[in-house]
Protein backbone atom coordinates (compact mmCIF):
# COMPACT_ATOMS: atom_id res chain seq x y z
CA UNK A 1 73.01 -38.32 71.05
CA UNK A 2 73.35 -42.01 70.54
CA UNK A 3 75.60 -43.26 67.76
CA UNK A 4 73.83 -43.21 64.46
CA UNK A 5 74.85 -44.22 61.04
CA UNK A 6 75.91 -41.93 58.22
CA UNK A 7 73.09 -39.88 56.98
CA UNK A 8 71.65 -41.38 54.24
CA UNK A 9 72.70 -44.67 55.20
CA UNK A 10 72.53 -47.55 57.36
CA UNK A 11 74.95 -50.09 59.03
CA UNK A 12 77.34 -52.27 57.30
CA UNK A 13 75.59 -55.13 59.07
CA UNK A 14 71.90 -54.08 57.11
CA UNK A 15 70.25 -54.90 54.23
CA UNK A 16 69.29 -52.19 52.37
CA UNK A 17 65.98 -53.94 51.51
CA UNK A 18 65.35 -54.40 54.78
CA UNK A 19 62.06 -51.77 56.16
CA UNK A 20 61.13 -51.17 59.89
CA UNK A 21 57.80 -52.49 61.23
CA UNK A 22 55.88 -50.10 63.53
CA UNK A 23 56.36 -51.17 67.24
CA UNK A 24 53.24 -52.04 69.63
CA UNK A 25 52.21 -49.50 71.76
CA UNK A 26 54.62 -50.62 75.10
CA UNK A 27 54.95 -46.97 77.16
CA UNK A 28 57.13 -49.43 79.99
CA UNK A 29 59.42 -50.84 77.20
CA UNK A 30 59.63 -47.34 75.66
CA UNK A 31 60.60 -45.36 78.54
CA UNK A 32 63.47 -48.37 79.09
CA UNK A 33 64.47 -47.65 75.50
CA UNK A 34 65.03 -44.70 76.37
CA UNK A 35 66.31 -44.36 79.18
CA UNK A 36 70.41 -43.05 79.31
CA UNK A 37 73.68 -42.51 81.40
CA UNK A 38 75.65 -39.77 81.37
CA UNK A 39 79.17 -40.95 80.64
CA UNK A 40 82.61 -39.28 80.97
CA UNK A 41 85.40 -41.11 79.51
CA UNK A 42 88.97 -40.06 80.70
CA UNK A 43 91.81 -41.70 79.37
CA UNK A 44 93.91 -43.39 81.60
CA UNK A 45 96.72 -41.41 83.23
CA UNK A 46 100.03 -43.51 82.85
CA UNK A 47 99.31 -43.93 79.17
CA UNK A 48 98.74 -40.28 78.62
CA UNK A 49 101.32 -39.40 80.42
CA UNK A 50 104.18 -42.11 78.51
CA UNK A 51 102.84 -40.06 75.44
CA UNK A 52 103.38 -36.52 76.67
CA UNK A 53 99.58 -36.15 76.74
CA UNK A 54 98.52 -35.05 80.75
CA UNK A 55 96.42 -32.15 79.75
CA UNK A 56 93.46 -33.80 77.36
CA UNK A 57 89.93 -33.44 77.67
CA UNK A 58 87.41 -35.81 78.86
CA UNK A 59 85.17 -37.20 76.39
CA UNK A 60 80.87 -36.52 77.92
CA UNK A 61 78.61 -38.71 76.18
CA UNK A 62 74.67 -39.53 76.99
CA UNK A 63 75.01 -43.30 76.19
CA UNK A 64 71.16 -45.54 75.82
CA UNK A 65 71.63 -47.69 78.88
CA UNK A 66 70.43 -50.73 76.50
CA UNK A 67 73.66 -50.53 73.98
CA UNK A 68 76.79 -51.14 74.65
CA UNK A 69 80.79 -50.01 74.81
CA UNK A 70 81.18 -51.77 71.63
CA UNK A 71 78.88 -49.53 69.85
CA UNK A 72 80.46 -46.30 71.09
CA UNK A 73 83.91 -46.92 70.97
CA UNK A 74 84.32 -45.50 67.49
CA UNK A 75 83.04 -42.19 69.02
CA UNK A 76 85.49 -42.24 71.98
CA UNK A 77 88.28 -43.54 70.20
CA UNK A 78 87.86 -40.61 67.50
CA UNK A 79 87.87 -38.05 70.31
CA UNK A 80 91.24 -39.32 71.86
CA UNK A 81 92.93 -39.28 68.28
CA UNK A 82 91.69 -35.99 67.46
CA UNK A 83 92.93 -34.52 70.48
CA UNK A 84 96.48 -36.15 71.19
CA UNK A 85 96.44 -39.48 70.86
CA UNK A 86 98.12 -41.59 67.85
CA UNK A 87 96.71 -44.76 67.97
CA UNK A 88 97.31 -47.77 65.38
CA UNK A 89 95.25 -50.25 65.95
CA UNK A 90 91.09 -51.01 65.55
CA UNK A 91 88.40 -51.16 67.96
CA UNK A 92 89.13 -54.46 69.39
CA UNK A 93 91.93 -53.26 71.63
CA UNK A 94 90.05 -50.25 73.45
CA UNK A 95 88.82 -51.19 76.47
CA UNK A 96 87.11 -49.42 79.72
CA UNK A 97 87.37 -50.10 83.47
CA UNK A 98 85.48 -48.78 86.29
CA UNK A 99 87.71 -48.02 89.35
CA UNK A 100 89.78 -50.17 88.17
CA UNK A 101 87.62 -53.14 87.33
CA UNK A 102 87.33 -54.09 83.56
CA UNK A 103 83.96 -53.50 82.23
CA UNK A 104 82.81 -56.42 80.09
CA UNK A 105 81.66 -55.21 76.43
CA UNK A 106 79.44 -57.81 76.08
CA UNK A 107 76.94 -56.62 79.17
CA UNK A 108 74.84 -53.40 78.40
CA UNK A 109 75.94 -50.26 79.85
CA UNK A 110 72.92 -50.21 82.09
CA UNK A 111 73.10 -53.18 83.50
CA UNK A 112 77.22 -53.15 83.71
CA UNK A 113 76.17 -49.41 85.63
CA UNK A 114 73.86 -50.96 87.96
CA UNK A 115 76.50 -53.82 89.24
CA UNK A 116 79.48 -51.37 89.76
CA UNK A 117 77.62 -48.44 90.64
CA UNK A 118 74.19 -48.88 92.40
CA UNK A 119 75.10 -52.86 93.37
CA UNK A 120 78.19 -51.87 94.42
CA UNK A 121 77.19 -49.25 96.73
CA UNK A 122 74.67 -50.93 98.66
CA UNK A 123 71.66 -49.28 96.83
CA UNK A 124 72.97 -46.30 98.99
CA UNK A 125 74.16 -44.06 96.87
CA UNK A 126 72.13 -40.59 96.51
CA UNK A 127 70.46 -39.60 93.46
CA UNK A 128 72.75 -39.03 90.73
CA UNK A 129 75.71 -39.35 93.13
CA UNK A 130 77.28 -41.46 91.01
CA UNK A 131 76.81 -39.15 87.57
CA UNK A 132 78.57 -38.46 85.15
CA UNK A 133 79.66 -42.64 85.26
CA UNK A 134 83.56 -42.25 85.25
CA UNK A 135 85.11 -44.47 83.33
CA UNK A 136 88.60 -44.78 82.15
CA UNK A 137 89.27 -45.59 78.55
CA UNK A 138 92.66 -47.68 77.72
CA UNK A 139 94.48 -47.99 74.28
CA UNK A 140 96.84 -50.52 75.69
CA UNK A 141 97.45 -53.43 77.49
CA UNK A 142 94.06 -55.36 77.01
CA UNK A 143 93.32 -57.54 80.53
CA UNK A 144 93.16 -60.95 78.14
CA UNK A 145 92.73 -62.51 81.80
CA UNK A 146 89.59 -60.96 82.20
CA UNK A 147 88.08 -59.77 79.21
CA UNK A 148 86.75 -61.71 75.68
CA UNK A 149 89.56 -60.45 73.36
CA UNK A 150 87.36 -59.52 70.64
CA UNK A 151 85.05 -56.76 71.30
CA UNK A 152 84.67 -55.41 67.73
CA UNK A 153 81.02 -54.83 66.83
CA UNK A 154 80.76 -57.74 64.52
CA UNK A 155 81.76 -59.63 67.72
CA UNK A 156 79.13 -57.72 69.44
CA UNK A 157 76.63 -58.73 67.22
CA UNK A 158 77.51 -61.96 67.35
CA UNK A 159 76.82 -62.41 70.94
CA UNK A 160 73.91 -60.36 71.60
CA UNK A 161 72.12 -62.93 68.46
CA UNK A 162 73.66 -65.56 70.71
CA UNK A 163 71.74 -63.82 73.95
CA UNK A 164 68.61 -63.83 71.67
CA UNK A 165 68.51 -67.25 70.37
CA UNK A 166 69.28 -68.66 73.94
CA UNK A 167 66.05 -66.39 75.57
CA UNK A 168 63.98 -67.81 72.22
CA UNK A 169 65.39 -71.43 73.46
CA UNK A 170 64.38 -71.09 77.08
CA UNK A 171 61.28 -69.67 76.24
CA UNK A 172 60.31 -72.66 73.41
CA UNK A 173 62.73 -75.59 73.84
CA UNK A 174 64.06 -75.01 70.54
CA UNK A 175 65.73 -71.54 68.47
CA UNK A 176 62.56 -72.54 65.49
CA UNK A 177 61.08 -68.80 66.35
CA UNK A 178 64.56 -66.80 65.66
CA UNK A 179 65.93 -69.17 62.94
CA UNK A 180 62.53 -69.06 60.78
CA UNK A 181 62.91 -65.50 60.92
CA UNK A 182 64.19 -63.94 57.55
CA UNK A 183 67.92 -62.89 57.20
CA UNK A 184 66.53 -58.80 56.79
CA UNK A 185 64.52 -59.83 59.86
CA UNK A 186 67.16 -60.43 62.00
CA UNK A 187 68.93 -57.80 60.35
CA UNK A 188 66.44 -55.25 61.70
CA UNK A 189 66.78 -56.17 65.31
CA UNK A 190 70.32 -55.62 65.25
CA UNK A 191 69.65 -52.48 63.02
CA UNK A 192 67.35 -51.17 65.70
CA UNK A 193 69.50 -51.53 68.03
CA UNK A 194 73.02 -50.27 66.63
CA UNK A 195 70.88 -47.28 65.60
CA UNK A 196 68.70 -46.42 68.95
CA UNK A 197 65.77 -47.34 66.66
CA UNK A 198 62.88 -47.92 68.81
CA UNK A 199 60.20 -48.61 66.26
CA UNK A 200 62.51 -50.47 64.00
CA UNK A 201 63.58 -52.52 66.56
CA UNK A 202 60.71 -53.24 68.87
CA UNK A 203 58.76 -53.97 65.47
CA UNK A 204 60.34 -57.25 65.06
CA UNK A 205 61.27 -58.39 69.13
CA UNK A 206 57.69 -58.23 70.48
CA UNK A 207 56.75 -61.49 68.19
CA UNK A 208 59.64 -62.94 69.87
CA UNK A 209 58.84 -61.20 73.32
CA UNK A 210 55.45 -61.90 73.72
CA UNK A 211 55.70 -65.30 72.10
CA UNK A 212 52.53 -64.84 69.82
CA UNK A 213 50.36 -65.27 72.93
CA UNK A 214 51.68 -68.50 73.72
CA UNK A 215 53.00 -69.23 77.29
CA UNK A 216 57.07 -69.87 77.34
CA UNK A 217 58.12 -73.12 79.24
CA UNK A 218 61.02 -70.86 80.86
CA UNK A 219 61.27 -67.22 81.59
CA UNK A 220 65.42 -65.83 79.61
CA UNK A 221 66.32 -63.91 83.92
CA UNK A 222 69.73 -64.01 84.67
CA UNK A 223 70.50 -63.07 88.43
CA UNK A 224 73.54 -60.53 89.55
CA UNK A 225 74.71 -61.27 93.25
CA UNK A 226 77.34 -58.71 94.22
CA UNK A 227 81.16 -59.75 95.10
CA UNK A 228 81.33 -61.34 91.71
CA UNK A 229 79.50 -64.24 92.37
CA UNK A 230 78.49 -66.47 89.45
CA UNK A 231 75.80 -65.11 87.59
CA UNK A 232 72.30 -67.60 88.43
CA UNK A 233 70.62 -68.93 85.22
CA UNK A 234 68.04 -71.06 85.80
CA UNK A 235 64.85 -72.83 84.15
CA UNK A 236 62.16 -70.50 86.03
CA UNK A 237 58.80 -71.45 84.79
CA UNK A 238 56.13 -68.68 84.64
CA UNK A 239 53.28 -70.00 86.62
CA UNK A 240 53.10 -72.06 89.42
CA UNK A 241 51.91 -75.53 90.42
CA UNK A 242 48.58 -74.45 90.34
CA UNK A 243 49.48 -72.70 86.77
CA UNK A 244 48.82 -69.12 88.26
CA UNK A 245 51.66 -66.60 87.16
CA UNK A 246 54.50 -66.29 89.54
CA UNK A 247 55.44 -63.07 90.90
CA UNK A 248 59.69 -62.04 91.01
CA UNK A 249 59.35 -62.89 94.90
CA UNK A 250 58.92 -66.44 94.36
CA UNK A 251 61.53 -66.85 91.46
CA UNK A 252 63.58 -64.95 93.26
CA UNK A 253 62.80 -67.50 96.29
CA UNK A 254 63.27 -70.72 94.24
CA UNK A 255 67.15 -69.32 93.42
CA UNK A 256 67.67 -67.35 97.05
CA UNK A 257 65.60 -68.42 99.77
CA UNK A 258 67.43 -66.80 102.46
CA UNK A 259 67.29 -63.33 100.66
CA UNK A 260 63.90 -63.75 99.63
CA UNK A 261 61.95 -65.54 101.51
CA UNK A 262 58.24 -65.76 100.89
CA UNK A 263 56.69 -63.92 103.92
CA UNK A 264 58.90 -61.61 105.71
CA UNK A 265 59.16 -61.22 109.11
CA UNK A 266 61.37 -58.19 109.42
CA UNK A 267 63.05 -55.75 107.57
CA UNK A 268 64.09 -57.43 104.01
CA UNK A 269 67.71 -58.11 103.88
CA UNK A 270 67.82 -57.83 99.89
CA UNK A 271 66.21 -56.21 96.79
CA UNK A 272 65.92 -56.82 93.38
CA UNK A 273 67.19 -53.91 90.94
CA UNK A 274 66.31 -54.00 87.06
CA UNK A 275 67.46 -51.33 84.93
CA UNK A 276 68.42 -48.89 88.07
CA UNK A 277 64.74 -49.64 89.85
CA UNK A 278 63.45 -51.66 92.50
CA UNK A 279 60.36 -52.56 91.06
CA UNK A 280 57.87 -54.66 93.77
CA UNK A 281 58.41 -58.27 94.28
CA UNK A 282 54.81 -59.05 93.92
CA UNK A 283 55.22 -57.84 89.89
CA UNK A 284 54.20 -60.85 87.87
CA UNK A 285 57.87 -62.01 86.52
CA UNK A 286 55.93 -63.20 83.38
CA UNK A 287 54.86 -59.46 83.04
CA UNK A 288 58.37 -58.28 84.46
CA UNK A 289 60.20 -60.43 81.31
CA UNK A 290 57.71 -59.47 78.78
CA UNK A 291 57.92 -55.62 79.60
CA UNK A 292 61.17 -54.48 81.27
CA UNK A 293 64.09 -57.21 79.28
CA UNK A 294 66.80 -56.13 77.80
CA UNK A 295 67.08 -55.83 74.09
CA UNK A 296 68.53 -59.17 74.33
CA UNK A 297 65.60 -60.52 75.97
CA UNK A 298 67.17 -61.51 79.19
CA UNK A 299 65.33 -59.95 82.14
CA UNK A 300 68.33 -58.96 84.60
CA UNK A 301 67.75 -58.62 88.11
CA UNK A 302 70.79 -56.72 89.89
CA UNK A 303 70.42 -57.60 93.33
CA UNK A 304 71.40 -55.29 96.22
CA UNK A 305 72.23 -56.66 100.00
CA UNK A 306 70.80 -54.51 102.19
């Protein structure tokens, strides 16, 4: 199951005042909400072995593919102490790597699955090939170099608001939409989220999401090439110049013309992956953002060389 809070209470971070709004009917953002990746977390050798410690158990977990490490590192941490390992010291210094590569805590696990797994195979890898996601868990020796220090869940919350207020500026030209919002308002999308709270927190993101019906200057799409390339963020407008919506082909053009070009003439040389799908390039990207974001209301396209 996905983390939840205490029963009969909620998260530090909430209000106790603060009630859940009933989400729109969305089936596409539901089944995203609820989509999952099996997880084993095995900690790393040479630590367990400088401890005496060769012989413990992986830790199996079903983890949302919208949340993130931060979130379940009190559950993997408490599985590790409770079966060998002492460890002094809080959240902030567990960290997780993926054949060797340092996972970022402040990407979701889907999307951090879909660059190191799917992206990094090509797109080639069979169905579930790549299942249960192994990733190594480390007490010790935090990569500084490579990694934001501070991964604690307050930190966590900190960005993703960060992540929301820049998708409500590119959307708007201006944070007015998230910073009007009540304290217990923002409260509850954080809530919703720590908590795998559909309702509670798709009740309060679709004003933000949908943008009461008004039409955002700039679409929140970040683009993933693979060989750890820069990540592309760019002002993508929604409609063209003859104001009809654009479909992902031609934002995808207007950032990487030679993988996408508008009219193929052969077999295409690149796809576009969001949240472990290939979804068609003629989907309106308006559509795309308002229906298959992230909780942080970025729509990530993971995109895999052919």
């Amino acid at each position: 199951m996905p983390p939840q809070p205490d029963k009969g209470k909620t998260p530090a971070t909430a209000s106790s005042s603060t009630s859940a709004t009933q989400a729109p009917y969305n089936p596409i953002a539901r089944v995203i909400w609820d989509g999952s990746i099996p997880i084993q977390f095995s900690w790393d050798k040479a630590e367990a072995a400088a401890v005496g410690s060769n012989a413990v158990e992986s830790f199996f977990y079903e983890a949302p593919r919208c949340s993130y490490f931060s979130l379940l590192t009190t559950h993997v941490r408490k599985h590790f102490v409770d079966m060998a390992l002492h460890f002094i010291g809080d959240d902030a210094e567990v960290w997780y790597d993926y054949e060797g590569i340092p996972l970022k805590w402040h990407y979701p696990i889907g999307l951090l699955y879909d660059i190191h797994g799917l992206q990094a195979s090509g797109g080639n890898a069979t169905k579930g090939s790549l299942l249960p996601w192994k990733i190594t868990v480390h007490f010790q020796n935090f990569p500084a170099d490579k990694l934001i220090k501070s991964q604690a869940i307050d930190s966590c919350q900190d960005y993703f608001m960060s992540m929301i207020k820049e998708a409500d500026y590119l959307r708007n030209g201006s944070t007015k939409k998230v910073m009007n919002m009540s304290k217990s308002d923002q409260t509850q999308l954080w809530d919703g989220l720590w908590s795998n709270n559909y309702d509670r927190f798709w009740g309060m993101n679709h004003k933000l999401v949908m943008n009461d019906g008004v039409m955002p200057r700039n679409l929140p799409i970040r683009i993933y090439l693979p060989e750890n390339c820069p990540v592309i963020q760019e002002p993508i407008s929604p409609v063209d110049e003859n104001n009809q919506p654009k479909s992902l082909r031609r934002i995808l053009y207007q950032s990487l013309p030679d993988l996408f070009p508008l009219v193929e003439t052969g077999p295409p040389v690149a796809t576009a992956m969001i949240h472990g799908i290939t979804p068609s390039l003629e989907t309106s990207a308006l559509w795309a953002a308002q229906n298959m974001s992230y909780p942080d209301n970025f729509l990530h396209l993971v995109i895999i060389i052919k």
